[in-house]
N, C-alpha and C. Protein backbone atom coordinates (compact mmCIF):
# COMPACT_ATOMS: atom_id res chain seq x y z
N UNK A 1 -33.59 6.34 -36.00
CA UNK A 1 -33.84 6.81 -34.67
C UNK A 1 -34.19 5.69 -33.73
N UNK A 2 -34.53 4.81 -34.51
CA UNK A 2 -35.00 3.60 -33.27
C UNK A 2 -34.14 2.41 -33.05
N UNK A 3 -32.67 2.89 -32.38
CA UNK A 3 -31.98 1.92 -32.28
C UNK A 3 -31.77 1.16 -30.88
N UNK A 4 -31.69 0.33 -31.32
CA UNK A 4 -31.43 -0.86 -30.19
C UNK A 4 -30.47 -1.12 -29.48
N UNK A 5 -30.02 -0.78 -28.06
CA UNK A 5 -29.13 -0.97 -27.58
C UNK A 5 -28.42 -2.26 -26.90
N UNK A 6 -27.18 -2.74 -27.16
CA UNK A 6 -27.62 -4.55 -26.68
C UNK A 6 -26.56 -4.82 -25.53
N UNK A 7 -26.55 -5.27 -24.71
CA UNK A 7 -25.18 -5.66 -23.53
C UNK A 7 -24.62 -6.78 -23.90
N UNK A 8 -23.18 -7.00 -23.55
CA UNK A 8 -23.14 -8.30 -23.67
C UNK A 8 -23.20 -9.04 -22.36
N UNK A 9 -23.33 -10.28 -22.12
CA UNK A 9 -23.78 -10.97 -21.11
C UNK A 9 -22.62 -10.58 -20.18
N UNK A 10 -21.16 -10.54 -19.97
CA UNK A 10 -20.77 -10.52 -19.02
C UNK A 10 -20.46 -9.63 -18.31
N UNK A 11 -20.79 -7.95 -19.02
CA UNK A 11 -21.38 -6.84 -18.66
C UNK A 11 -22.50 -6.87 -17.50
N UNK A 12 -23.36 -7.24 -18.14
CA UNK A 12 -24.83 -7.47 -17.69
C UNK A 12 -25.01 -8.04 -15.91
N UNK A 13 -23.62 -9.48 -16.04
CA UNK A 13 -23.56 -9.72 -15.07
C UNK A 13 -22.40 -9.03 -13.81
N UNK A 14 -21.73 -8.27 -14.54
CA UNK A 14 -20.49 -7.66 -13.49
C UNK A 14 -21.12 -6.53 -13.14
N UNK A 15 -22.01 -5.22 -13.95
CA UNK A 15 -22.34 -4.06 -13.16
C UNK A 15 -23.44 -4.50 -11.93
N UNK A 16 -23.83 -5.28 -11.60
CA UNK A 16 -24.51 -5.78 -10.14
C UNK A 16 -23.12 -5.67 -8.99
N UNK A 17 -22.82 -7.00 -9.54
CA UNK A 17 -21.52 -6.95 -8.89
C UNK A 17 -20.31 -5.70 -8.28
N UNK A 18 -20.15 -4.66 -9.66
CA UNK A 18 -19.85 -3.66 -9.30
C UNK A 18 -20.31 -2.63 -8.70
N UNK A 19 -21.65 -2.53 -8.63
CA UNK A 19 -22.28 -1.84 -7.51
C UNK A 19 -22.42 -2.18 -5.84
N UNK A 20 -22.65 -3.79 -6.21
CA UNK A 20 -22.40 -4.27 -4.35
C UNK A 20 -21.50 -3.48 -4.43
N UNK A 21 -20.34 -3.92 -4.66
CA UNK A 21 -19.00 -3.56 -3.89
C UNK A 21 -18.59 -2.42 -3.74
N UNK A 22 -18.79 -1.19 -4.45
CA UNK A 22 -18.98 0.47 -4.04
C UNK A 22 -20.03 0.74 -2.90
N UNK A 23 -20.92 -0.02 -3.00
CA UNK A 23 -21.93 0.25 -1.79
C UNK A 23 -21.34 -0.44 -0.46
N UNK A 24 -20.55 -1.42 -0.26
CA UNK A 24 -20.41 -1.85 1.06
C UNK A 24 -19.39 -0.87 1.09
N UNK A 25 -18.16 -0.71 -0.37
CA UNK A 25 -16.88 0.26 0.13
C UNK A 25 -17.22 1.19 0.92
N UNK A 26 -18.69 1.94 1.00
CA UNK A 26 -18.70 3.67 0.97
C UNK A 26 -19.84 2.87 2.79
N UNK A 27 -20.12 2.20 2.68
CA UNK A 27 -20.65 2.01 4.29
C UNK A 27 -19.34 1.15 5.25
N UNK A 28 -18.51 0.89 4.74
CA UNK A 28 -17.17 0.71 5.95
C UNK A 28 -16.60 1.96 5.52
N UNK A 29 -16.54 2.75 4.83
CA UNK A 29 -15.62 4.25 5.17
C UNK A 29 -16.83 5.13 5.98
N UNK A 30 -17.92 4.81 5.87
CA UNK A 30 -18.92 5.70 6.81
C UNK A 30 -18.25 5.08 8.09
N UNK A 31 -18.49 3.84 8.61
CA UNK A 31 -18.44 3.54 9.79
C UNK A 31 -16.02 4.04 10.41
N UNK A 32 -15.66 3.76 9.25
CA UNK A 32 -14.59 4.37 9.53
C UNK A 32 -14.05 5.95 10.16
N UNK A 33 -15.08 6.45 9.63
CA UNK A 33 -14.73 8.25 9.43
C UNK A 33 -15.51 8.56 10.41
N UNK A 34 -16.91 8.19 11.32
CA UNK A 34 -17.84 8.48 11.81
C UNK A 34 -16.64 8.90 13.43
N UNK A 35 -17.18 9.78 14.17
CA UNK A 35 -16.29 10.08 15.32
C UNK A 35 -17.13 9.20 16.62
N UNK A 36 -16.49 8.78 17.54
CA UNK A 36 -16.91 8.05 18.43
C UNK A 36 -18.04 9.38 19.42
N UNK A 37 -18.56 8.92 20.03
CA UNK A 37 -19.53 9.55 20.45
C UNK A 37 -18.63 9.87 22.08
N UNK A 38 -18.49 11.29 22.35
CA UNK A 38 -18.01 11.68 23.59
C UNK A 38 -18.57 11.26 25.03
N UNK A 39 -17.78 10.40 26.19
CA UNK A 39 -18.24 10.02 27.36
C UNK A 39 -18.51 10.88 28.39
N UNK A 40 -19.18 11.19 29.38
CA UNK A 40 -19.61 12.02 30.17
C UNK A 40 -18.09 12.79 30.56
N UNK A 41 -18.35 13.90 30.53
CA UNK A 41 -17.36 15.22 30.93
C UNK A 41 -17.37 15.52 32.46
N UNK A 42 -16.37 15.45 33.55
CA UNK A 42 -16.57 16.52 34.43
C UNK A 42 -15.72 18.02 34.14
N UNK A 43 -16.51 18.44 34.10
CA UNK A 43 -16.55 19.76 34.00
C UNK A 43 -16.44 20.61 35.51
N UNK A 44 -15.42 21.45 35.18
CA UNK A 44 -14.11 21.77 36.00
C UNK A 44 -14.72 23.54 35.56
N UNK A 45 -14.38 24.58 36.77
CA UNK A 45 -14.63 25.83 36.21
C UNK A 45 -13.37 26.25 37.29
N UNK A 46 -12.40 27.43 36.57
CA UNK A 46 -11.36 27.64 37.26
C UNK A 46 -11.29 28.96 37.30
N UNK A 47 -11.10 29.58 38.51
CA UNK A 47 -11.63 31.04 38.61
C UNK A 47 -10.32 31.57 39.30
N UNK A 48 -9.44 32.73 38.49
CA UNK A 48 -7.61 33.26 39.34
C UNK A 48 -8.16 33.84 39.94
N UNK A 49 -8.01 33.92 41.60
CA UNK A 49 -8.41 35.14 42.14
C UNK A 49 -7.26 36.29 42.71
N UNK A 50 -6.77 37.36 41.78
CA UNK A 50 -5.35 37.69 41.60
C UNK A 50 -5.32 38.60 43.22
N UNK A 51 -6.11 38.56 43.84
CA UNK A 51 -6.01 39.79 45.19
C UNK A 51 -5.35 38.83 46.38
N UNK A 52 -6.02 37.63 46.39
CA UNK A 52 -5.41 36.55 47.18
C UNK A 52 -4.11 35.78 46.42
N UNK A 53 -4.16 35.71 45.46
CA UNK A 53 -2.72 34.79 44.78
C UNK A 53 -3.43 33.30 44.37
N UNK A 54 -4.58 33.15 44.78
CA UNK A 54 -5.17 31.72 44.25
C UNK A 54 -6.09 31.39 43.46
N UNK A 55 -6.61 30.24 43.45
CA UNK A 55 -7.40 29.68 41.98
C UNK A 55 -8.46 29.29 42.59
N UNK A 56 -9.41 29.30 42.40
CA UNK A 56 -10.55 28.19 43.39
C UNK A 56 -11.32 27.57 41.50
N UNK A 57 -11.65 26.14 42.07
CA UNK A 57 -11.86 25.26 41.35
C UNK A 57 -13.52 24.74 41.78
N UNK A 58 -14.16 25.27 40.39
CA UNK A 58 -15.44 24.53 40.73
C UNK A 58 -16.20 23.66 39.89
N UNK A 59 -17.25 22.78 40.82
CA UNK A 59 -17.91 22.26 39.48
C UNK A 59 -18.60 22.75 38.66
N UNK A 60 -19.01 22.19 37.57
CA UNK A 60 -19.38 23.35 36.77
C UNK A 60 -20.61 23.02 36.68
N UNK A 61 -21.23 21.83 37.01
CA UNK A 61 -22.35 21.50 36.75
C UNK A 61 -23.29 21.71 38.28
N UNK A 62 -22.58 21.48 39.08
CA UNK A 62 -23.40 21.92 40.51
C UNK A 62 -22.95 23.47 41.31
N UNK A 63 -21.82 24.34 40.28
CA UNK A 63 -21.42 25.06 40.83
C UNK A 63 -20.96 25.42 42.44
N UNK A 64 -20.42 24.18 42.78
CA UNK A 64 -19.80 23.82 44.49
C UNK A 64 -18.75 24.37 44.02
N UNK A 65 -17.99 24.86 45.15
CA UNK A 65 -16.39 25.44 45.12
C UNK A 65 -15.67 23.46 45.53
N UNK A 66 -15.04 23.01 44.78
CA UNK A 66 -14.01 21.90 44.81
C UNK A 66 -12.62 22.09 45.93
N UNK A 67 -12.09 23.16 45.15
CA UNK A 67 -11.33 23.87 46.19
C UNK A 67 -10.41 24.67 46.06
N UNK A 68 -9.31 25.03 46.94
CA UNK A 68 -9.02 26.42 46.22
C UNK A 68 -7.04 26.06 46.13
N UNK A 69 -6.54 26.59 45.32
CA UNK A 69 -5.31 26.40 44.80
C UNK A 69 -4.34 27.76 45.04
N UNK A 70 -3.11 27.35 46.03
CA UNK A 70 -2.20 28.61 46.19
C UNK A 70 -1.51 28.62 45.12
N UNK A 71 -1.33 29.82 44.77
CA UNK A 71 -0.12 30.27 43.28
C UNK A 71 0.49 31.08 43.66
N UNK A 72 1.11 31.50 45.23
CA UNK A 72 1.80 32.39 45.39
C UNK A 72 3.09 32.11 44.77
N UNK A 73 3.74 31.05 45.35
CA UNK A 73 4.67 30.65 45.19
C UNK A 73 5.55 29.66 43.97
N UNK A 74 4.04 29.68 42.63
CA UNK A 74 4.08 29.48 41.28
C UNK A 74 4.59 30.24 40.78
């Protein structure tokens, strides 16, 4: 039951080695796969108004009317 387990030396020295190199592999596929971080949005709100034939366009964040769009003739 009391046996001794033994490495040989150039074992000993490659599983270091083989661990760096899975550890940097798996932090350049993090930085690979990671999604870029989204830049400020304007945000657009578009409202059909079917009684007139047009669109009016607003912001969405200050809710101002932008302006208004004919589609009669779309």
């Amino acid at each position: 039951m009391n046996q001794r387990i033994t490495f040989s030396t150039p074992l000993l020295i490659s599983m270091p080695l083989l661990l760096g190199a899975l550890l940097t592999g798996c932090e350049t596929m993090q930085k690979l796969v990671s999604t870029p971080k989204p830049q400020g949005l304007n945000t657009r709100v578009y409202s059909a108004n079917e009684s007139s034939n047009t669109v009016t366009v607003m912001d969405g964040d200050t809710y101002q009317v932008l302006g208004e769009i004919d589609t009669l003739n779309y």
